[in-house]
Protein backbone atom coordinates (compact mmCIF):
# COMPACT_ATOMS: atom_id res chain seq x y z
CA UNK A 1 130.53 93.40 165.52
CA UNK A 2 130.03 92.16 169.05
CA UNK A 3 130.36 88.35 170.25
CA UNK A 4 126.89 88.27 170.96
CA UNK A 5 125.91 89.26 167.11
CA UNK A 6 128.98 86.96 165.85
CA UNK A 7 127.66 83.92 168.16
CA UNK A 8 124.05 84.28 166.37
CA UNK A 9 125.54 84.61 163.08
CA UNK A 10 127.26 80.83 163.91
CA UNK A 11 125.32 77.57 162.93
CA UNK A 12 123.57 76.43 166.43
CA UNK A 13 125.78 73.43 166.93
CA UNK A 14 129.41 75.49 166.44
CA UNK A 15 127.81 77.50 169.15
CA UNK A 16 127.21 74.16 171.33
CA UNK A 17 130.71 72.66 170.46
CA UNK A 18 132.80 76.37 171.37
CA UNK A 19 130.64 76.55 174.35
CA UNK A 20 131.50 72.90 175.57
CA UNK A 21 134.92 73.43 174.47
CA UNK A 22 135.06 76.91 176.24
CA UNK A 23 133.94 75.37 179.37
CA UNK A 24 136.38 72.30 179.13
CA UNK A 25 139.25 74.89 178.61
CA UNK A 26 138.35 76.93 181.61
CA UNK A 27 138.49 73.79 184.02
CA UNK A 28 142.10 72.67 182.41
CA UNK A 29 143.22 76.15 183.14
CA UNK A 30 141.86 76.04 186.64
CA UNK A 31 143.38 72.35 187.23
CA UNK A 32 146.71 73.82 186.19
CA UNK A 33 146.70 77.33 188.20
CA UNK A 34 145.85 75.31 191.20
CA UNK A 35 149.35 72.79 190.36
CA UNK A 36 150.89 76.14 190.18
CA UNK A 37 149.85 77.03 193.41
CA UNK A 38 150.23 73.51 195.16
CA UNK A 39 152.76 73.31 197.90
CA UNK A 40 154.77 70.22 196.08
CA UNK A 41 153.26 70.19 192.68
CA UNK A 42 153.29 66.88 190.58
CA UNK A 43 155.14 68.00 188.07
CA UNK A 44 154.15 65.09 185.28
CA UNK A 45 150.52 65.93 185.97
CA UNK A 46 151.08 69.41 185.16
CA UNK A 47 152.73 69.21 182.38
CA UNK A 48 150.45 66.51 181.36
CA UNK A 49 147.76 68.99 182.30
CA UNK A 50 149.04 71.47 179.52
CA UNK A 51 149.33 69.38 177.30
CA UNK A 52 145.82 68.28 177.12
CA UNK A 53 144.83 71.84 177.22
CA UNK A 54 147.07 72.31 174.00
CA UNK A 55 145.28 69.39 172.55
CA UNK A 56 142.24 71.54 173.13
CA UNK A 57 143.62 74.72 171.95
CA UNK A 58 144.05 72.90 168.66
CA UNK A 59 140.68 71.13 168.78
CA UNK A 60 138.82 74.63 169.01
CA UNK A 61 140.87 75.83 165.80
CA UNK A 62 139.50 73.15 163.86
CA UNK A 63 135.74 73.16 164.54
CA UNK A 64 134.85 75.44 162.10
CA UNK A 65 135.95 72.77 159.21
CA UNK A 66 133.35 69.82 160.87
CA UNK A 67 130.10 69.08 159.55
CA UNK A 68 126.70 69.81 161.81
CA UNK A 69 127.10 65.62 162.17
CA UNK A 70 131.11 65.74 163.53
CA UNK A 71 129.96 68.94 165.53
CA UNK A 72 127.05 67.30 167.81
CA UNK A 73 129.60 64.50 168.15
CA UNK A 74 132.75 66.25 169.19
CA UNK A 75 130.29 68.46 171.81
CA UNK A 76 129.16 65.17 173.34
CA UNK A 77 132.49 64.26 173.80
CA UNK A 78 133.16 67.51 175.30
CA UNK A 79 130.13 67.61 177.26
CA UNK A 80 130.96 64.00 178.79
CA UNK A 81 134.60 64.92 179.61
CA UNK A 82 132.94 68.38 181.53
CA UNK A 83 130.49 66.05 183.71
CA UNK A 84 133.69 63.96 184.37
CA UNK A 85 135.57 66.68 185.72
CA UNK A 86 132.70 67.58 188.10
CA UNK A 87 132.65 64.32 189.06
CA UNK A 88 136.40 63.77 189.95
CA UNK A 89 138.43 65.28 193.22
CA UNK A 90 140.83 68.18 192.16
CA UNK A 91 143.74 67.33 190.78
CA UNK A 92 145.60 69.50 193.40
CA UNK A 93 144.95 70.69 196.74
């Protein structure tokens, strides 16, 4: 089975949260490649960094358990932290 048959198999807002979720991820990971690249890297933000991305990591594990209600509420949450990070100067230049 392919992800594209497994994602329509999924109730519409799992698909919404993972998605948010996914896209949340990628940005952490971005934030902490460019620490990793930075010419004097704040180490306490990094690691604070990874640690957030953990909390994530853990997050995405347990959407599968919430109801439709927790799910549209947890993608907001997502979905607002995503608009903030758009918003905000990189963390590392």
């Amino acid at each position: 089975m392919n992800e594209t048959s497994d994602a329509a198999d999924l109730p519409a807002p799992l698909v919404r949260a993972e998605d948010a979720l996914d896209s949340l991820l990628a940005r952490y990971e971005a934030r902490i490649q460019q620490h990793r690249r930075a010419a004097a890297p704040d180490t306490e933000r990094h690691d604070q960094l990874i640690a957030e991305r953990q909390e994530l990591l853990t997050d995405k594990s347990l959407l599968s358990g919430l109801t439709d209600e927790q799910l549209v509420q947890v993608t907001a949450i997502y979905e607002t932290r995503n608009d903030a990070l758009d918003s905000s100067q990189p963390d590392a230049q």
